[in-house]
Structures are given as C-alpha cells and as structure tokens.
C-alpha atoms as a PDB file:
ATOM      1  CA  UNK A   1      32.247 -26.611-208.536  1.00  0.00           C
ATOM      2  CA  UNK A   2      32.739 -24.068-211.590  1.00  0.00           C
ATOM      3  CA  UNK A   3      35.310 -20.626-210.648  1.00  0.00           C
ATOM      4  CA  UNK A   4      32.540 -18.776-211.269  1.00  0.00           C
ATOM      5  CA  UNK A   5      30.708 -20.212-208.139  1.00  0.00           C
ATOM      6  CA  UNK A   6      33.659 -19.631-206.014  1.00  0.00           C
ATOM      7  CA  UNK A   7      35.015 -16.168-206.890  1.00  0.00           C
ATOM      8  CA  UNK A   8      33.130 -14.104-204.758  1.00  0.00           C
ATOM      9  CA  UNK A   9      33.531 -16.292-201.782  1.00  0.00           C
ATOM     10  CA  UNK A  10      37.024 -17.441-201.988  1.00  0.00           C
ATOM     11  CA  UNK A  11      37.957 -13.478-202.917  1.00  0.00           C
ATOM     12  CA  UNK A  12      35.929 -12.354-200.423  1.00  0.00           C
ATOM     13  CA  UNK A  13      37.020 -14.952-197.598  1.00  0.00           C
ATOM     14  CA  UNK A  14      40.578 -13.721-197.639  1.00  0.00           C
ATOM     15  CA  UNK A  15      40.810 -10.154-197.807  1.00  0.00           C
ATOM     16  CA  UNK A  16      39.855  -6.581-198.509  1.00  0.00           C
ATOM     17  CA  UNK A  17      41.852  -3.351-198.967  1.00  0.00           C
ATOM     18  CA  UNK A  18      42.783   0.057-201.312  1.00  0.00           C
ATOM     19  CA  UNK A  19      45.328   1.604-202.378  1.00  0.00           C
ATOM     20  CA  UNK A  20      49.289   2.261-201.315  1.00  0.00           C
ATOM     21  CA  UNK A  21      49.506   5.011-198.919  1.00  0.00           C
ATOM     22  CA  UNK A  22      46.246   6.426-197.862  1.00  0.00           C
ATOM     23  CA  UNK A  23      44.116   9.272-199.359  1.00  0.00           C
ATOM     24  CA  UNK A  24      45.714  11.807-196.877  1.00  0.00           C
ATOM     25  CA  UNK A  25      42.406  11.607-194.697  1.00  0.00           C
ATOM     26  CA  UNK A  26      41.823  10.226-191.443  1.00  0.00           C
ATOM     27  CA  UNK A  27      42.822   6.369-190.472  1.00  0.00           C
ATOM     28  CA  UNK A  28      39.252   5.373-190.385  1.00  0.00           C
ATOM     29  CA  UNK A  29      38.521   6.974-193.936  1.00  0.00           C
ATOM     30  CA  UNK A  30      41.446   5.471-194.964  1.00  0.00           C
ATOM     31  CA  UNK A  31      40.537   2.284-194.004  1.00  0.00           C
ATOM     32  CA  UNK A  32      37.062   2.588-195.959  1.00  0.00           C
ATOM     33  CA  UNK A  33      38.957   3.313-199.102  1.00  0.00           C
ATOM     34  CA  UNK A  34      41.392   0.770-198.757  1.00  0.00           C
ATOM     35  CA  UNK A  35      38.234  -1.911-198.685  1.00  0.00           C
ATOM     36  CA  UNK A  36      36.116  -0.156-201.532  1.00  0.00           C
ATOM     37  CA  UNK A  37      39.154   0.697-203.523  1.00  0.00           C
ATOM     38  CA  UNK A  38      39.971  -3.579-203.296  1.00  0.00           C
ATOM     39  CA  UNK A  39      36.097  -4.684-203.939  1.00  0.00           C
ATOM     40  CA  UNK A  40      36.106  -2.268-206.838  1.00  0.00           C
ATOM     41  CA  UNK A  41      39.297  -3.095-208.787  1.00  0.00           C
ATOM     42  CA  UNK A  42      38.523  -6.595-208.378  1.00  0.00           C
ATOM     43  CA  UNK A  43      35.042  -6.080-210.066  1.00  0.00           C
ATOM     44  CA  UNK A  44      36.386  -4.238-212.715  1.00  0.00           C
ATOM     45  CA  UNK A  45      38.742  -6.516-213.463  1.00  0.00           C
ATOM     46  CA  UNK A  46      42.072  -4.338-212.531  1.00  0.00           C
ATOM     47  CA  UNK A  47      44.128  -6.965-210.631  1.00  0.00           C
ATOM     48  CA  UNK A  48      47.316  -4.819-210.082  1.00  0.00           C
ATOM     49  CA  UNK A  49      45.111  -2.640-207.885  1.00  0.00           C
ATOM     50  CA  UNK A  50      43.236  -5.476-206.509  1.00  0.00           C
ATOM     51  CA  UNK A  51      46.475  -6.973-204.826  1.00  0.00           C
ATOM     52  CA  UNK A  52      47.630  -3.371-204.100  1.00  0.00           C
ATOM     53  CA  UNK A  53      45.670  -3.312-201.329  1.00  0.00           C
ATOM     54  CA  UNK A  54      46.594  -6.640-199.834  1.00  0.00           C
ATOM     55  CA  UNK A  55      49.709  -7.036-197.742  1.00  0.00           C
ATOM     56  CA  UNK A  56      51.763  -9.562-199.173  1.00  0.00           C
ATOM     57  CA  UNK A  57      51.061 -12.346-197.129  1.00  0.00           C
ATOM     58  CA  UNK A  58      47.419 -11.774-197.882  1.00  0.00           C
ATOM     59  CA  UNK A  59      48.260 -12.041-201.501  1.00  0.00           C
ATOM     60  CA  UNK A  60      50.150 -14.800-201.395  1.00  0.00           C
ATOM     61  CA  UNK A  61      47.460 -16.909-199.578  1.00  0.00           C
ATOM     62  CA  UNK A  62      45.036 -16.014-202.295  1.00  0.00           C
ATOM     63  CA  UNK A  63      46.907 -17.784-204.538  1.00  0.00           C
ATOM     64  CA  UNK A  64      48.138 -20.356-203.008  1.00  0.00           C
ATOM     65  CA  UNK A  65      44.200 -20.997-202.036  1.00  0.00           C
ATOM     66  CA  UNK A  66      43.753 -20.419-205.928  1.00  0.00           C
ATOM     67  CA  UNK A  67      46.171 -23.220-207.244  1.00  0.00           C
ATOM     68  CA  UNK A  68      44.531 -25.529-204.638  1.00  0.00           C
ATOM     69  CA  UNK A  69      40.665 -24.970-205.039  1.00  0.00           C
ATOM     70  CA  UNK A  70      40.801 -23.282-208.564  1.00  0.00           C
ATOM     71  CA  UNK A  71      43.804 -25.312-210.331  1.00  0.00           C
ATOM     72  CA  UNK A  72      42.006 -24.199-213.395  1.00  0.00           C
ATOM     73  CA  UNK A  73      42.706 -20.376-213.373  1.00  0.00           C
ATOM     74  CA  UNK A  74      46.159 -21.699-213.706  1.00  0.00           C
ATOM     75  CA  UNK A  75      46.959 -18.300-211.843  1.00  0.00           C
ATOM     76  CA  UNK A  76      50.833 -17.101-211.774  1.00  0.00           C
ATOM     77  CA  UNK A  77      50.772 -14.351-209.316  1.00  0.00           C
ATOM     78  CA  UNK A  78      47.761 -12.279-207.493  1.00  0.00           C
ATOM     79  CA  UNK A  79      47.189  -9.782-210.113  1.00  0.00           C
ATOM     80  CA  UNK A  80      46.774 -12.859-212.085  1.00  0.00           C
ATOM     81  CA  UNK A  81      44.253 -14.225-210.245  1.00  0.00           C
ATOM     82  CA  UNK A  82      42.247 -11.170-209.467  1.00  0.00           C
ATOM     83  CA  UNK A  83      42.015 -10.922-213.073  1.00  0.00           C
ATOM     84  CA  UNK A  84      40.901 -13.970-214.534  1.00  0.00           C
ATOM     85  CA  UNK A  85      38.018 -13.799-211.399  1.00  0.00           C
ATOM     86  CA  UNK A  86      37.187 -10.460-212.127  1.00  0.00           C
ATOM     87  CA  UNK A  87      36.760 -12.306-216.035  1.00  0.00           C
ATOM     88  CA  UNK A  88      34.396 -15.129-214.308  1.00  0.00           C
ATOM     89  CA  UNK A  89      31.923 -12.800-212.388  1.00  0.00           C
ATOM     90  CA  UNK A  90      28.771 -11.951-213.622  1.00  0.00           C
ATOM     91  CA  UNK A  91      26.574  -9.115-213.606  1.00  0.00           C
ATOM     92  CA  UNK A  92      25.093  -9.282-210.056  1.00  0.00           C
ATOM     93  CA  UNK A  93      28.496 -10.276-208.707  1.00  0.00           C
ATOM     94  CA  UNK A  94      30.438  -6.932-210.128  1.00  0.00           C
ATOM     95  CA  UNK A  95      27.395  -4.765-208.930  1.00  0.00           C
ATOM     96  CA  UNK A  96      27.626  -6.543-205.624  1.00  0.00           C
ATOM     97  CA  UNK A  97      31.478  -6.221-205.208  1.00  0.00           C
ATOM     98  CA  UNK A  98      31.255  -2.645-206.624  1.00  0.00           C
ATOM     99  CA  UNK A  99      28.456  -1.606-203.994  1.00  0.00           C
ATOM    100  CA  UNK A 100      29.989  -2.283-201.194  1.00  0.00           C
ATOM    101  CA  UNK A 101      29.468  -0.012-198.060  1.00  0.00           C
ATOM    102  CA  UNK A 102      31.912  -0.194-194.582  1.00  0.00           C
ATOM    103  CA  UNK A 103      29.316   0.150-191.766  1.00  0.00           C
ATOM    104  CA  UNK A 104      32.230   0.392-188.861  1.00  0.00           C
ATOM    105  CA  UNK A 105      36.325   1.076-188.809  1.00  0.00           C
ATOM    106  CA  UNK A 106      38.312   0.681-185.450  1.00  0.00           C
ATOM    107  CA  UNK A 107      41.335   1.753-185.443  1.00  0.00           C
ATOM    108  CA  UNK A 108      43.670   0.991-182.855  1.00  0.00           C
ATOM    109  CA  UNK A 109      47.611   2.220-183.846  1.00  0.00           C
ATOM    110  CA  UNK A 110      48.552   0.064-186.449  1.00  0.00           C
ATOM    111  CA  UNK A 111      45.560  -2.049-186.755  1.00  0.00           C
ATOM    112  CA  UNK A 112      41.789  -2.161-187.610  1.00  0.00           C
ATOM    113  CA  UNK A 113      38.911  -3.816-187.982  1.00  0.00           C
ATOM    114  CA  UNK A 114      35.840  -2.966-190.544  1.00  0.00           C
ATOM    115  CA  UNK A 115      32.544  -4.780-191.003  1.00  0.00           C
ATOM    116  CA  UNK A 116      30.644  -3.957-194.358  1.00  0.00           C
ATOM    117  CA  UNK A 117      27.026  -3.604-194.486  1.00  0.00           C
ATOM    118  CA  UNK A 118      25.657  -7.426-195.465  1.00  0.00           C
ATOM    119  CA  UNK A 119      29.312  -8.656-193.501  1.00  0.00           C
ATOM    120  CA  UNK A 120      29.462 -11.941-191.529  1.00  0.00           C
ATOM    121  CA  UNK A 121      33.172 -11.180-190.796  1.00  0.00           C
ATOM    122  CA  UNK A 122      35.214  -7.970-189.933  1.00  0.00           C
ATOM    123  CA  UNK A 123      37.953  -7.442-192.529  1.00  0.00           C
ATOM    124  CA  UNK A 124      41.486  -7.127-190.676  1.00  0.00           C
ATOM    125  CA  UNK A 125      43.391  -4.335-191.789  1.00  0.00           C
ATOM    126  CA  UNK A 126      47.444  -3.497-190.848  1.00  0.00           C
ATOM    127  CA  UNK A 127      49.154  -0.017-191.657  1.00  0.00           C
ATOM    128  CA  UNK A 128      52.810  -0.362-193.115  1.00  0.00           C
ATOM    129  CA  UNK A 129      55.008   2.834-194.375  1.00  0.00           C
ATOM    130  CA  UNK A 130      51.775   4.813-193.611  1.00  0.00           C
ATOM    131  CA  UNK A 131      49.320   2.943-195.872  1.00  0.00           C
ATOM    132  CA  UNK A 132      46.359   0.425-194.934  1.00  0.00           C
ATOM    133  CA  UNK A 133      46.399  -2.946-196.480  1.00  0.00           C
ATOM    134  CA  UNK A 134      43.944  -5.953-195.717  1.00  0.00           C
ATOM    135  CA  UNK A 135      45.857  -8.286-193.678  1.00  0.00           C
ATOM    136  CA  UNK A 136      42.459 -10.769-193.158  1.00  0.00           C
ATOM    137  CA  UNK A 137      39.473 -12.003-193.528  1.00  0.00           C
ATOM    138  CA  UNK A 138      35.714 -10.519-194.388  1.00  0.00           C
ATOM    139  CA  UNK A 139      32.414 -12.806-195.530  1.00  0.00           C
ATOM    140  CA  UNK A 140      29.418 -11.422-196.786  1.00  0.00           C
ATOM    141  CA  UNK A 141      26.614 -13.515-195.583  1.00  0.00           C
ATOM    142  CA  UNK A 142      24.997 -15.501-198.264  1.00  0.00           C
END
C-alpha cells in the first residue's frame, strides 16, 4: 500500500490536538483549537506544530506506527513524520484535514472527549501545565 493511501488514516487513527497552552478561552474552546490547530498544521505541512499538540506518548506512537507500516518515510522524530505526510497528501486530503469541524467537547477536569463532524471515533484529549494535548484516538468514517 503506497504512504499516500495511509496518511490520512494512520494520522488520523492516533491523534488530534493544538497548540501549547490554550488560547486563554474556555476548556471546551480550547479543546476545539487544540484539534483544528493539529488537522491544520498537519495539512499544511508544519510538523513542529503538528506534534505540538500531541502529548508525548501520542507522538511517540505515531512514529513508532510510522517505522512499522511506513518504513519508507524513513521518519526520525514526529515532526518528521508529520512532514513528509503532510508532503504525500493530495488536494482533497489537505482540504479535508483543513476543514475539519468539532461537533461536541466534554470536559471533565483534566480530560475530554471531542467527536468531529464526519467522526467514527471521539478524539481523547488530556490537559498538562494548563494546555490540551491529544492523548488518543479519532477516525473519520470512510
């Protein structure tokens, strides 16, 4: 199967998020921008803020899932990764990553959940030094 066939699934599969530290705003807006701020940096190609978003054990089971099922990329780190995938999406792809919409956030203390609009999954999402960081899994259905 070619990377380009697996990017959006395998990216999507293991995580969501934005960036360090919150826009100021409530949790659940926070939350929303931590998932659009991930699907957009990853469609522009912007891997740093991409894995920004992730907590680190998130990140690190993107590549490791990377090296295993993409041994091509011959990714070093996530930033890595998120770029040369970002590189292998097409058109539709970046539009679909850069559209997306959260339909529900739950907070609950330091966790939440978040569905996008088109999701098969609820993204997990954990807060850490007052930031919210994808911590697990979303699918958009096919």
């Amino acid at each position: 199967m070619s990377a380009a066939r697996l990017i959006v699934p395998l990216v999507i599969v293991l995580a969501l998020a934005t960036g360090c530290g919150g826009s100021g705003g409530s949790d659940e807006a926070d939350v929303e921008d931590t998932i659009t701020t991930y699907f957009a940096s990853l469609a522009s190609g912007d891997g740093r803020q991409a894995c920004a978003q992730l907590t680190g054990n998130v990140a690190r089971s993107l590549l490791a899932e990377a090296m295993e099922f993409l041994p091509e990329l011959r990714a070093v780190s996530c930033s890595d990764l998120a770029e040369k995938l970002s590189d292998s999406l097409g058109g539709a792809e970046q539009e679909t990553l850069e559209s997306i919409e959260v339909d529900t956030v739950r907070v609950n203390g330091d966790s939440a959940t978040a569905t996008i609009v088109g999701g098969t999954t609820a993204a997990q999402l954990t807060k850490e030094d007052g930031g919210w960081f994808i911590s697990g899994g979303l699918r958009l259905a096919p």
